[in-house]
N, C-alpha and C. Protein backbone atom coordinates (compact mmCIF):
# COMPACT_ATOMS: atom_id res chain seq x y z
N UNK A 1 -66.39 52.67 -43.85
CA UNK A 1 -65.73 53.72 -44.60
C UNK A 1 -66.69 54.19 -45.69
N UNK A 2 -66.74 55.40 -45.45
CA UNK A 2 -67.75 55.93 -46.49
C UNK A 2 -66.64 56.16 -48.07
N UNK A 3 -68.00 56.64 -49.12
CA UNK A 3 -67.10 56.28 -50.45
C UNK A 3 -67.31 57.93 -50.72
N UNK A 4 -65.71 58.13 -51.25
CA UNK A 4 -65.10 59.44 -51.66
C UNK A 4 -65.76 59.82 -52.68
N UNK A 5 -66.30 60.92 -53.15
CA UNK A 5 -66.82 61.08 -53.91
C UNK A 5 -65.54 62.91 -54.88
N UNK A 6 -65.57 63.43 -54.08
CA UNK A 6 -64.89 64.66 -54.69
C UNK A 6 -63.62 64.73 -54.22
N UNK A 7 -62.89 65.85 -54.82
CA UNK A 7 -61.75 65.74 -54.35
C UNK A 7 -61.64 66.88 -53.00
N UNK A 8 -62.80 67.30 -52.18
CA UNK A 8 -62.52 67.75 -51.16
C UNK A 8 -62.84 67.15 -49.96
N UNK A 9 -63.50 65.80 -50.14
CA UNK A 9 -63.16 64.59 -49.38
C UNK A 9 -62.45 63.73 -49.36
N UNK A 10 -61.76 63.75 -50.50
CA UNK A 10 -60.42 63.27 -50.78
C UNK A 10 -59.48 63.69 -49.58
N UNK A 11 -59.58 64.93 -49.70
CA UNK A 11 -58.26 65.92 -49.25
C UNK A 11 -58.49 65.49 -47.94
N UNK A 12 -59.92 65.71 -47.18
CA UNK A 12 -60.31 65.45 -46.00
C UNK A 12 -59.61 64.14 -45.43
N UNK A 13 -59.99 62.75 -46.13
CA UNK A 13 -59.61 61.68 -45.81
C UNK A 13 -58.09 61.71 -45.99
N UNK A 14 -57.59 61.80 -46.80
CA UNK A 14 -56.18 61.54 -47.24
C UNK A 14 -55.38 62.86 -45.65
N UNK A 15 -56.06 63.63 -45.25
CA UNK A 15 -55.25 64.43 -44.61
C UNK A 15 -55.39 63.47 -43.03
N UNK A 16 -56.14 62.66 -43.02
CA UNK A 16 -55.73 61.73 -41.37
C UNK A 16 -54.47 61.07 -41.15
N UNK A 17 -54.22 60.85 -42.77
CA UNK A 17 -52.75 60.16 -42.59
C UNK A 17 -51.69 61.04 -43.32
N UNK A 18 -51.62 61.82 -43.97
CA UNK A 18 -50.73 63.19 -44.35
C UNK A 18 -51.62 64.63 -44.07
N UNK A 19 -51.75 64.82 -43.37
CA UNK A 19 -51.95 66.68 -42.56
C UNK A 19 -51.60 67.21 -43.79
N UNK A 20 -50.48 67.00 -44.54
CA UNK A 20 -50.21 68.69 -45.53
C UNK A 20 -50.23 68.35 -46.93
N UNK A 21 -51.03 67.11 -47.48
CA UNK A 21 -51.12 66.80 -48.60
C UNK A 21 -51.93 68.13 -49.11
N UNK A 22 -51.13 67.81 -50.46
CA UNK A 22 -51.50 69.19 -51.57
C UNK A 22 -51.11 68.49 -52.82
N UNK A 23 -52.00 69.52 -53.85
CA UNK A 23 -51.61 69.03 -54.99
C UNK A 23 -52.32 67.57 -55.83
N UNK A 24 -53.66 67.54 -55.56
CA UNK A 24 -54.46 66.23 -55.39
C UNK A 24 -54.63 66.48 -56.68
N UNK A 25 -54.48 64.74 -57.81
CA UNK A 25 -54.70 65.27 -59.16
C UNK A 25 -55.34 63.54 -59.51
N UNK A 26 -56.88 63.50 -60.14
CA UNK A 26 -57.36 62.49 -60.78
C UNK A 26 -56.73 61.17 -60.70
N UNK A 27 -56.99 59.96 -60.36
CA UNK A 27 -56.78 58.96 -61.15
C UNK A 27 -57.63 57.97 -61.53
N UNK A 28 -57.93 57.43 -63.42
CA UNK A 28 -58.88 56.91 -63.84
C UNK A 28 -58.61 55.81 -64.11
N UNK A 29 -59.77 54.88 -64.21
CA UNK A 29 -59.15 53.36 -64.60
C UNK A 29 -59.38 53.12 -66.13
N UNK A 30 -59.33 52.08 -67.24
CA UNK A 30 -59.24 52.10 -68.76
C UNK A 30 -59.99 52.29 -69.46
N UNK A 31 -61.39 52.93 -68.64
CA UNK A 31 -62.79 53.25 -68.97
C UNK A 31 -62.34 54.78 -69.04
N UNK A 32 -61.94 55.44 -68.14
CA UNK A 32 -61.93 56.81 -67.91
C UNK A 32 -63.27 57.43 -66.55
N UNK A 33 -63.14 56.28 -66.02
CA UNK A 33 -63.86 56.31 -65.07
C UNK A 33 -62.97 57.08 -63.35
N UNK A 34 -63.55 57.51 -62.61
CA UNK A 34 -62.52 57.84 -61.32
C UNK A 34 -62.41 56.90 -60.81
N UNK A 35 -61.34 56.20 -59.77
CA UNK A 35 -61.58 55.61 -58.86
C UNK A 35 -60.42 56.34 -57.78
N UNK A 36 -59.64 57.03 -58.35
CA UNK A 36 -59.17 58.03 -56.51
C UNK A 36 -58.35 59.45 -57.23
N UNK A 37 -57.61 59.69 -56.31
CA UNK A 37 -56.50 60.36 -56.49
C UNK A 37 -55.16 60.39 -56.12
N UNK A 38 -53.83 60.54 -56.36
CA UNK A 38 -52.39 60.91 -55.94
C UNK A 38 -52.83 62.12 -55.30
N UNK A 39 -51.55 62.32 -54.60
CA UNK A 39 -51.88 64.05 -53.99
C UNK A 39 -50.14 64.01 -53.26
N UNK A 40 -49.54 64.77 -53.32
CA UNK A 40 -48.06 65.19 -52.48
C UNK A 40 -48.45 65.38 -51.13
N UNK A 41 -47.37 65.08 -50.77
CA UNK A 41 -47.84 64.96 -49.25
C UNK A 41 -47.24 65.87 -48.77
N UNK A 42 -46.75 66.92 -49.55
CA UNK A 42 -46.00 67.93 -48.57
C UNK A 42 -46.04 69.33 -49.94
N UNK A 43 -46.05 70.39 -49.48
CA UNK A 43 -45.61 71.22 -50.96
C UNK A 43 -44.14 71.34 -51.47
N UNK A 44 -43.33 70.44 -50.88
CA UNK A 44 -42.04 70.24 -51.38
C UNK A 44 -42.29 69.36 -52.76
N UNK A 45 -43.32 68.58 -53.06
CA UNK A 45 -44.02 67.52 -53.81
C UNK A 45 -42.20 66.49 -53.68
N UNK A 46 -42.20 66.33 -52.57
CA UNK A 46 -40.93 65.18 -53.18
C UNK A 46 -41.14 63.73 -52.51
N UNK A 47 -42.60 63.18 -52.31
CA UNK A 47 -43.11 61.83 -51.61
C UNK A 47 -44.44 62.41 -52.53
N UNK A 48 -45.26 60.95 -52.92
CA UNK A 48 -46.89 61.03 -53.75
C UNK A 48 -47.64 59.74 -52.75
N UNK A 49 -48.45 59.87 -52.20
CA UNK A 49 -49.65 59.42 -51.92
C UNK A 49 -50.66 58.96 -52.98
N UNK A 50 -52.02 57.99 -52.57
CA UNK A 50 -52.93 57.76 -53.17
C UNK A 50 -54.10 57.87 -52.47
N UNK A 51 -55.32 58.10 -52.65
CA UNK A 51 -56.74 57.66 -52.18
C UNK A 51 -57.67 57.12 -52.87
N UNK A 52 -58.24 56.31 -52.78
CA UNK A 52 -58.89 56.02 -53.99
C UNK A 52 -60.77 56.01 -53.32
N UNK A 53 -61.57 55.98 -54.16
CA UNK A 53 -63.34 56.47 -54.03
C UNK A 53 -63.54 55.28 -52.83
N UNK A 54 -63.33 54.52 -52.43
CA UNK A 54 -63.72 53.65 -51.53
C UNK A 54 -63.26 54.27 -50.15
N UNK A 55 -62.16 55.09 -50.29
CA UNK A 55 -61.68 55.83 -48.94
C UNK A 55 -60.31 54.99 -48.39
N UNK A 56 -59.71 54.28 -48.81
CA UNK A 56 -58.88 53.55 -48.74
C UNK A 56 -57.53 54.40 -49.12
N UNK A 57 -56.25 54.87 -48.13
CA UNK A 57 -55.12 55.99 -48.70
C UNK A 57 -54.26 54.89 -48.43
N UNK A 58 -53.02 55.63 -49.04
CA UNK A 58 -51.95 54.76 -49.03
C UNK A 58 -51.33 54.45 -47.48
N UNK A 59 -50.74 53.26 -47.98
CA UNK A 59 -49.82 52.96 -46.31
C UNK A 59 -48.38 53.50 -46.41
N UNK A 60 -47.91 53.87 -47.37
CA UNK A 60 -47.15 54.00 -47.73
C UNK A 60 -46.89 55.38 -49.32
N UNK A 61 -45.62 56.05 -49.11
CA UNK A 61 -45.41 57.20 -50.20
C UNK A 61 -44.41 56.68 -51.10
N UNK A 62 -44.68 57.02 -52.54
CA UNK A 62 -43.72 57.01 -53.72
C UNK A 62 -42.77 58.01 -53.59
N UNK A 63 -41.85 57.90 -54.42
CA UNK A 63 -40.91 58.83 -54.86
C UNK A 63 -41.20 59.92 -56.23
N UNK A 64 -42.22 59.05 -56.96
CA UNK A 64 -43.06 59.71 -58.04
C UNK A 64 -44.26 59.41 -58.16
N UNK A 65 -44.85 60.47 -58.23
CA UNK A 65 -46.38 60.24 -58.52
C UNK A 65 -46.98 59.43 -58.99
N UNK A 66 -46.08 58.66 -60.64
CA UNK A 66 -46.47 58.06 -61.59
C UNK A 66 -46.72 56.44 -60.65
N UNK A 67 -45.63 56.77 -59.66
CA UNK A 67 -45.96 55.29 -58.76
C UNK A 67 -46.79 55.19 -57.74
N UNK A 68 -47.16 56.37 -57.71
CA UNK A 68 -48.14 56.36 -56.42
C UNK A 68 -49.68 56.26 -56.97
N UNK A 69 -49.34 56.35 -58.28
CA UNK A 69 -50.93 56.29 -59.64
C UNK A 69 -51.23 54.82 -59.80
N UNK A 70 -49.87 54.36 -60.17
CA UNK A 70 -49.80 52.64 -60.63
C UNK A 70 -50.38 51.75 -58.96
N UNK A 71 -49.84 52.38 -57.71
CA UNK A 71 -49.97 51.33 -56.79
C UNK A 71 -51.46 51.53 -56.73
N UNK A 72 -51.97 52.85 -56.23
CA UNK A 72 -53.35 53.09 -56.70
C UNK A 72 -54.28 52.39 -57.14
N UNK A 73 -53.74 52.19 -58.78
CA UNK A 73 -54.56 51.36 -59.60
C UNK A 73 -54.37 50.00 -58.91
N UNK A 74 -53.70 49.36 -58.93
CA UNK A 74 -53.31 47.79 -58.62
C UNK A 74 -53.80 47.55 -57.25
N UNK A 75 -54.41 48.94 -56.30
CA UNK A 75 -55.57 48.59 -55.42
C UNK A 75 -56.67 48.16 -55.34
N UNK A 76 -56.98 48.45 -56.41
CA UNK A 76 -58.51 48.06 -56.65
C UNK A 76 -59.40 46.91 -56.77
């Protein structure tokens, strides 16, 4: 797995397992460093996804973003 670097490889990767993710927004660790992004998986935004720079997406969708940020982090 190659390592994510922007968020239009983000979008790329994250779209093998959600096709209509939109809405891809930062997430940093306590440095302020990147290590992925959330992104909606639909433009309804009512399920949140994660990807994080290693290329690693979620197995699974939140109900809020804020949890799809936290599982994110606690990937790492």
């Amino acid at each position: 797995m190659s390592e994510i670097l922007d968020e239009h490889a983000a979008r790329h990767q994250a779209g093998s397992r959600h096709p209509s993710a939109t809405d891809f927004k930062p997430i940093t660790d306590q440095s302020d460093t990147l290590i992925g992004w959330t992104y909606a998986t639909d433009s309804r935004r009512q399920r949140y996804g994660w990807i994080l720079t290693d290329g690693r997406v979620s197995p699974a969708t939140e109900d809020h973003r804020s949890g799809a940020e936290e599982y994110g982090r606690r990937s790492i």
